[in-house]
C-alpha atoms as a PDB file:
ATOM      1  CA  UNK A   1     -17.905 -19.333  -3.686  1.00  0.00           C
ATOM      2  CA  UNK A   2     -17.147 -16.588  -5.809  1.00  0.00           C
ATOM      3  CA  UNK A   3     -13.852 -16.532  -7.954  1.00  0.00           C
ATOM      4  CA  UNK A   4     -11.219 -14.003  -7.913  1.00  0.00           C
ATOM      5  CA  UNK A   5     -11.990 -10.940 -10.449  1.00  0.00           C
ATOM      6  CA  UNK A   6     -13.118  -7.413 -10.645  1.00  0.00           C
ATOM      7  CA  UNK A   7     -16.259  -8.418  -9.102  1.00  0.00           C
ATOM      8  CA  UNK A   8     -14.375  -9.909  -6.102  1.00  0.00           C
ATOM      9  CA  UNK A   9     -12.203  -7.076  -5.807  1.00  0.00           C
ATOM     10  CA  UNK A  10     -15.341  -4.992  -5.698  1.00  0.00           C
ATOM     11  CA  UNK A  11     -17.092  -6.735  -2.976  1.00  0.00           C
ATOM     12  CA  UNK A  12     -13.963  -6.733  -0.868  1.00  0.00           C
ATOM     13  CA  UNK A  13     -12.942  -3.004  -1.310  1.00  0.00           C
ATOM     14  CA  UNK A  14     -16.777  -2.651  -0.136  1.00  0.00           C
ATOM     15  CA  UNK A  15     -16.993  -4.692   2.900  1.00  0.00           C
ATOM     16  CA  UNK A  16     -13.297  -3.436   3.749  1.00  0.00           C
ATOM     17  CA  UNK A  17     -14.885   0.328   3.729  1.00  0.00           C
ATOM     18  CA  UNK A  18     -18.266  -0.963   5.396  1.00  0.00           C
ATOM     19  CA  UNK A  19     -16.856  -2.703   8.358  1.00  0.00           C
ATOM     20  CA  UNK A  20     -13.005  -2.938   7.834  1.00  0.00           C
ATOM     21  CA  UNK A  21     -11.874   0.615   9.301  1.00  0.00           C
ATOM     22  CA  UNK A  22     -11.790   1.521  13.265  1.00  0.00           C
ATOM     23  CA  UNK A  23     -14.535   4.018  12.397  1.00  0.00           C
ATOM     24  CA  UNK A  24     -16.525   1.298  10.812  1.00  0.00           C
ATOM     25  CA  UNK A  25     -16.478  -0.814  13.541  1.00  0.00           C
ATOM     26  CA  UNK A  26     -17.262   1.844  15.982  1.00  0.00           C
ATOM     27  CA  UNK A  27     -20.659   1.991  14.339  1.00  0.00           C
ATOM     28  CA  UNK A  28     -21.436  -1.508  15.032  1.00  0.00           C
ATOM     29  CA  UNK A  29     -20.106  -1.731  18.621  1.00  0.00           C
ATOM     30  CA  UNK A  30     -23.273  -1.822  20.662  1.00  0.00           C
ATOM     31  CA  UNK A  31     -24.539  -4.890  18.214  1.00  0.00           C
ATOM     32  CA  UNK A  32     -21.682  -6.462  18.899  1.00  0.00           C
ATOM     33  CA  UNK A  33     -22.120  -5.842  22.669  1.00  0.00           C
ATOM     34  CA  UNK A  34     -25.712  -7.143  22.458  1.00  0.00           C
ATOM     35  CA  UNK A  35     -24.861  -9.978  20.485  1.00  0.00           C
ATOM     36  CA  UNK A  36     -22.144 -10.634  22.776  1.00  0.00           C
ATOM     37  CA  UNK A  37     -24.356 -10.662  25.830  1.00  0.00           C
ATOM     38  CA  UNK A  38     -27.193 -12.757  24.046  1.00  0.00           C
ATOM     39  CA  UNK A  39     -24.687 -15.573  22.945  1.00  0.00           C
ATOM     40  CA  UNK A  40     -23.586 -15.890  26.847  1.00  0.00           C
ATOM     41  CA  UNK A  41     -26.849 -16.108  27.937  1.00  0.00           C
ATOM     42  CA  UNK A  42     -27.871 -18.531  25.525  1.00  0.00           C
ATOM     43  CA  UNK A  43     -24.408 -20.810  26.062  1.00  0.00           C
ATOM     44  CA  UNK A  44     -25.544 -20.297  29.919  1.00  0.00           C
ATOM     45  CA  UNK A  45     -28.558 -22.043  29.151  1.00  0.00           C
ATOM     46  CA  UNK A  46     -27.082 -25.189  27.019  1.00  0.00           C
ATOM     47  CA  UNK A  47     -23.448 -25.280  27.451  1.00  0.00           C
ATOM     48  CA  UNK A  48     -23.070 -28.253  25.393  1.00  0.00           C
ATOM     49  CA  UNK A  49     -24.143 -26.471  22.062  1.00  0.00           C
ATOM     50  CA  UNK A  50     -21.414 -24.196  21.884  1.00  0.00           C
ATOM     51  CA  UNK A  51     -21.016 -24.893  18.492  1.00  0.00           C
ATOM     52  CA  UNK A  52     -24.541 -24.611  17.568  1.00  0.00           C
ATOM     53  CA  UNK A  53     -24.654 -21.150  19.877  1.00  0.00           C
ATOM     54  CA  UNK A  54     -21.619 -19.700  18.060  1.00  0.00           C
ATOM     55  CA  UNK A  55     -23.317 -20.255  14.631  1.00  0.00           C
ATOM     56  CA  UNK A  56     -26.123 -18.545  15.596  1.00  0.00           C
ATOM     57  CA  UNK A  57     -24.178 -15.337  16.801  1.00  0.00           C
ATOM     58  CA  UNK A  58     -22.658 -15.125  13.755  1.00  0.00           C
ATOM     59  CA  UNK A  59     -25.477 -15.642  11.595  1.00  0.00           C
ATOM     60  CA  UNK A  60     -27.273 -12.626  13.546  1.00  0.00           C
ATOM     61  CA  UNK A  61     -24.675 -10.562  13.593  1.00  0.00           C
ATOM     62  CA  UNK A  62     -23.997 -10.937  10.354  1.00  0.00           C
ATOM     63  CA  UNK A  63     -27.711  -9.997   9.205  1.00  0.00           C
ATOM     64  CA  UNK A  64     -28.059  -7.339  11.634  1.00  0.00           C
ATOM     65  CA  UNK A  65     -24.966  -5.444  10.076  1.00  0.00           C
ATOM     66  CA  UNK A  66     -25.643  -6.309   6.139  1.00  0.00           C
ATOM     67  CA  UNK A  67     -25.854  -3.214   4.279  1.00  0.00           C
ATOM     68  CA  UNK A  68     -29.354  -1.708   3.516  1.00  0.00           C
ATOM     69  CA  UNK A  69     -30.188  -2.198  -0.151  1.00  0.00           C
END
C-alpha cells in the first residue's frame, strides 16, 4: 500500500485524468462491454464461483486498460 504524499497525489491526479472523466470512460466502453459479456458467460458456466469469476473480470479489465508505458 502506498502512503499518502506527493507521489500519491500524483498517481491519483493520473488515474483520475486516465479513466476518471465521462470522456475517459467513453474510451474504454466496448472493454467494458466485452468484459461484461465474458464474465456472464463464464458465471453461466459455474455459478457457484461467483467470487472467483468476479476476480477475474477485474483483474482483466484492469490489465486491459493499464496505461501503455
Amino acid at each position: 500500500m502506498i502512503t499518502y504524499g506527493e507521489r500519491f497525489r500524483a498517481l491519483r491526479k493520473y488515474m483520475h485524468q486516465y479513466i476518471g472523466t465521462p470522456s475517459a470512460m467513453v474510451a474504454h466502453h466496448p472493454l467494458q462491454e466485452t468484459e461484461t459479456r465474458h464474465f456472464l458467460r463464464r458465471l453461466m458456466a459455474e455459478p457457484d464461483k461467483l467470487h472467483d469469476k468476479i476476480r477475474a473480470c477485474v483483474s482483466n479489465a484492469d490489465s486491459q486498460m493499464a496505461p501503455p508505458n
